[in-house]
Protein backbone atom coordinates (compact mmCIF):
# COMPACT_ATOMS: atom_id res chain seq x y z
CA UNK A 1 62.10 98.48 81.55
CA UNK A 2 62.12 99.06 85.22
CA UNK A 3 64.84 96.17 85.89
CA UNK A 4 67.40 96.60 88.40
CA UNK A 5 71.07 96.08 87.68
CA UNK A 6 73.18 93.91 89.62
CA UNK A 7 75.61 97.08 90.00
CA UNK A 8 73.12 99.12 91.68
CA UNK A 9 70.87 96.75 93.40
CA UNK A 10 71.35 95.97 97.05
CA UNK A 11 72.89 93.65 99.33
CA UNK A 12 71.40 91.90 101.92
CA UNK A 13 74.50 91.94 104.19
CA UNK A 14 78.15 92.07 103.65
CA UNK A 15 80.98 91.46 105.94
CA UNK A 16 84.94 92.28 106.80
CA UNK A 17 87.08 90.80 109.45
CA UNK A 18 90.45 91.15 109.95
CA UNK A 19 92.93 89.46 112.85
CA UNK A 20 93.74 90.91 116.02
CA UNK A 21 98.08 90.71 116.18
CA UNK A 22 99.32 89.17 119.09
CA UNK A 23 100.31 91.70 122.32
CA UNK A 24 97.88 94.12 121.25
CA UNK A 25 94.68 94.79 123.31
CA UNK A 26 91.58 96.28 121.60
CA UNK A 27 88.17 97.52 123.19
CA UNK A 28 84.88 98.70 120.71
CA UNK A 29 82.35 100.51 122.69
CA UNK A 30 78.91 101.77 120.47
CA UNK A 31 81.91 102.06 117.11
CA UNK A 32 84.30 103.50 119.08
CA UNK A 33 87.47 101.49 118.84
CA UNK A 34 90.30 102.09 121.39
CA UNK A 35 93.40 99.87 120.65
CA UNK A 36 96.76 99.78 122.91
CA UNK A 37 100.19 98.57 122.24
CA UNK A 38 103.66 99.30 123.01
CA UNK A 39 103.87 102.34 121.05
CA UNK A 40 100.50 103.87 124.07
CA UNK A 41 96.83 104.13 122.61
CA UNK A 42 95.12 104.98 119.82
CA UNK A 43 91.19 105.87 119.51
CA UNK A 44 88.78 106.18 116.55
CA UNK A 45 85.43 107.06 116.38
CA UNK A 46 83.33 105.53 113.62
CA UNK A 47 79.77 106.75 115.11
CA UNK A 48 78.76 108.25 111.68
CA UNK A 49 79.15 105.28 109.73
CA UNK A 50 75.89 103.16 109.26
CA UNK A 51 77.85 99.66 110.18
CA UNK A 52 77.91 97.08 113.40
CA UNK A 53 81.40 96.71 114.63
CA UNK A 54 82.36 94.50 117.12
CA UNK A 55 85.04 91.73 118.33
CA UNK A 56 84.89 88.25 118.59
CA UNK A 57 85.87 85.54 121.50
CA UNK A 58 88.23 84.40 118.76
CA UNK A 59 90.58 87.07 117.97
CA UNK A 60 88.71 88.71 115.04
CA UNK A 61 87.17 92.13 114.22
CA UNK A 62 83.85 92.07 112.44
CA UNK A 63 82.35 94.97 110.14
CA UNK A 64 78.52 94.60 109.14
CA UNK A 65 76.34 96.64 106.59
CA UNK A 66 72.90 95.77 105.66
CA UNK A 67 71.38 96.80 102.41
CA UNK A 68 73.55 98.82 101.26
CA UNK A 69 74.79 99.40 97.53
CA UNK A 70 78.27 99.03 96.20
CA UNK A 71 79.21 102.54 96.67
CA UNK A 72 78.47 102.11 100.53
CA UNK A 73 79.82 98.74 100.71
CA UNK A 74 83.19 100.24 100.32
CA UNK A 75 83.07 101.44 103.54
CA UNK A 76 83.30 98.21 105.16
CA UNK A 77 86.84 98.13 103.85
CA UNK A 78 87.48 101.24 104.87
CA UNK A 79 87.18 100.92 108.38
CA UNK A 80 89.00 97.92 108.06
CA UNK A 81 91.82 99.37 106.65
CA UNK A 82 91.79 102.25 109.64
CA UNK A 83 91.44 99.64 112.63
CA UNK A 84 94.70 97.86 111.21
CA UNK A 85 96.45 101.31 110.82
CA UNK A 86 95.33 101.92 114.31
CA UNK A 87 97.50 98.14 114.97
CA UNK A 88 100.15 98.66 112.84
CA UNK A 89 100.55 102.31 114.72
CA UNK A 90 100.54 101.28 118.44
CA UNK A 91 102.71 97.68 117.22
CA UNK A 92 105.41 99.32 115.07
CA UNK A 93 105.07 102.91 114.41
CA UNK A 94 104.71 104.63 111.11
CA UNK A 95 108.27 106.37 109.33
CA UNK A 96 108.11 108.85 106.85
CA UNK A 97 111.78 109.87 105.16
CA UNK A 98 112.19 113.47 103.76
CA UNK A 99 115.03 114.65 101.47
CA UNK A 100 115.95 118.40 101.41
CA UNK A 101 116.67 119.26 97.52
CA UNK A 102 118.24 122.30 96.81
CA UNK A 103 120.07 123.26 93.10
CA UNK A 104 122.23 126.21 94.54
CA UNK A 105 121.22 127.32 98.46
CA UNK A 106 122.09 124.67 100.66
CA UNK A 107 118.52 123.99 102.91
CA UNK A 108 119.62 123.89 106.53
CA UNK A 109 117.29 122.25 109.22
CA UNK A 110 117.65 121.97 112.92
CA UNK A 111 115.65 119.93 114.94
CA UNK A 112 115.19 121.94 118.11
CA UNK A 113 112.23 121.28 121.65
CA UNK A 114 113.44 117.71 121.88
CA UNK A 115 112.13 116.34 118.33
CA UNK A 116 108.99 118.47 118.31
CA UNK A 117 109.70 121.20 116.21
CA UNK A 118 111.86 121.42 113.24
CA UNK A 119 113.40 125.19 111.76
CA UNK A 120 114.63 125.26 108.23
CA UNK A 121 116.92 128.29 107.24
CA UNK A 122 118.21 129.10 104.19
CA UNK A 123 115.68 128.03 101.16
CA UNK A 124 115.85 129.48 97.85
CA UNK A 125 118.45 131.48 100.29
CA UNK A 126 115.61 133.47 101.97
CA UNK A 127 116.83 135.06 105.43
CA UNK A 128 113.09 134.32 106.72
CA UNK A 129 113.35 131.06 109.29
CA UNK A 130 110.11 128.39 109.12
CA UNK A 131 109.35 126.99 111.81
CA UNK A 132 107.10 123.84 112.13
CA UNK A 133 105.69 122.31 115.13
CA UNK A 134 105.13 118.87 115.03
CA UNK A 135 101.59 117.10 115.73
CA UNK A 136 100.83 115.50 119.57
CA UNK A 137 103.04 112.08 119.74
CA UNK A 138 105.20 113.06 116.24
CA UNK A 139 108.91 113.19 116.27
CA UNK A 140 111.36 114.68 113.83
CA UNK A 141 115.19 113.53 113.60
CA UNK A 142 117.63 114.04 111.15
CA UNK A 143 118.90 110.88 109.69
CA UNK A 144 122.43 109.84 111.11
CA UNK A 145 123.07 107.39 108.13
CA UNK A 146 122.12 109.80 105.01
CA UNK A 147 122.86 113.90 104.44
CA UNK A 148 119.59 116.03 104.08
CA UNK A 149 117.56 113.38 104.86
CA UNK A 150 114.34 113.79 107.96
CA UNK A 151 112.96 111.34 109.63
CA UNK A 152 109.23 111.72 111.04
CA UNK A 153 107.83 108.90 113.67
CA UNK A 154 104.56 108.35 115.18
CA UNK A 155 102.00 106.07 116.44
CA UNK A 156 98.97 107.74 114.44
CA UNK A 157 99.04 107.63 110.53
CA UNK A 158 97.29 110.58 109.99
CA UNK A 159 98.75 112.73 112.61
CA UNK A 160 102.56 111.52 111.27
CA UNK A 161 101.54 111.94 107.49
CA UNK A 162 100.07 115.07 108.41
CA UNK A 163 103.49 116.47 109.97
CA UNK A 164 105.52 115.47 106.65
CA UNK A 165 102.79 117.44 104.57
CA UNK A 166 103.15 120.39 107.04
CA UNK A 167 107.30 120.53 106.24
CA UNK A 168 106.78 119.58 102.65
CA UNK A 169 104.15 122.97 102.50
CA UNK A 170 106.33 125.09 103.87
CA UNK A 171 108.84 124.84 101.65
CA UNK A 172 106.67 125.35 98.29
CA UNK A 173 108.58 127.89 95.37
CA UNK A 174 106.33 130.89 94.88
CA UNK A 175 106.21 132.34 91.37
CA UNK A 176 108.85 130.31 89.66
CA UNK A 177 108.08 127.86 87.01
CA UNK A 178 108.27 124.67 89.94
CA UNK A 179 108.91 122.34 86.91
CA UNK A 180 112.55 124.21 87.00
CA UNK A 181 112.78 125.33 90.47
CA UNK A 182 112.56 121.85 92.49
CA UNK A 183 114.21 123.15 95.53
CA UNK A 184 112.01 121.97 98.77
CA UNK A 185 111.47 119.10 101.03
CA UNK A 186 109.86 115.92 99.65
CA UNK A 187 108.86 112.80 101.04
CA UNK A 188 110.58 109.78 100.02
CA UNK A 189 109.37 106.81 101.34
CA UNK A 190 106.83 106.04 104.31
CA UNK A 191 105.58 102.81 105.93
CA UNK A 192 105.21 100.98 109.15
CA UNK A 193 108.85 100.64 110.93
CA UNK A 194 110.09 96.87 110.53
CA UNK A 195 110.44 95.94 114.02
């Protein structure tokens, strides 16, 4: 009675690194990481975490967390998993690819303010026009290769995913059985761009 499991009982210390790419510069100042590469700069703040972050002479970024239990020691990871986002970002950019499906009322989309804003016309042949403003450092394109296809770039992950879910929302079918009425704009693959 009274015994501790190994699942809940804590860990002295645990530790992530990961590798600092080549041609990309990174400062951490008191778990604020700023990281700059081709693509401009990216910042993250990871003040309200309870972890030590910092770099090495050797190319590496550490994550520490003492004594904390499993559930906590996932955030280790986590911030891992953001700082090489924040690489991938500013190295290569991140690409999401939408496809305009429509059964009967052809969508229409123009991409007007320079690739900043994108107006779709025509859905579920609605005479109302919905217009979306991209987030700071997000571009829209049409894709020259494929028909009804968009094409969102940016540097930040969450600012580019963000910008997809913004078109896809706008474009949602309102009291219609949505298992029948697909028309909308869907995401259909997103990554890094293969430089």
């Amino acid at each position: 009675l009274g015994t501790q499991t190994p699942s809940n009982m804590k860990t002295l210390m645990q530790e992530e690194s990961i590798k600092v790419p080549k041609g990309v510069k990174i400062t951490i100042k008191s778990k604020k990481v700023e990281v700059t590469g081709k693509h401009g700069t990216l910042s993250r703040d990871f003040k309200h975490m309870p972890i030590e972050l910092w770099k090495t002479k050797n190319g590496l970024v550490r994550a520490r967390m003492y004594f904390a239990k499993s559930k906590q020691l996932s955030m280790l990871r986590s911030v891992c998993s953001h700082i090489q986002n924040l690489f991938e970002g500013v190295e290569k950019q991140f690409e999401y690819r939408m496809r305009l499906v429509y059964a009967h009322f052809p969508i229409n989309a123009n991409v007007t303010n320079g690739g900043k804003t994108v107006e779709i016309r025509n859905f579920l042949g609605e005479k109302l026009v919905r217009v979306i403003n991209m987030l700071p450092g997000v571009k829209v394109e049409k894709s020259a290769s494929t028909k009804d296809e968009l094409i969102v770039t940016g540097p930040d992950i969450e600012l580019t995913s963000q910008s997809a879910a913004l078109i896809h929302q706008s474009c949602l079918v309102k009291k219609k059985d949505i298992r029948k009425f697909l028309d909308g704009i869907y995401v259909s693959s997103h990554g890094a761009i293969e430089a």
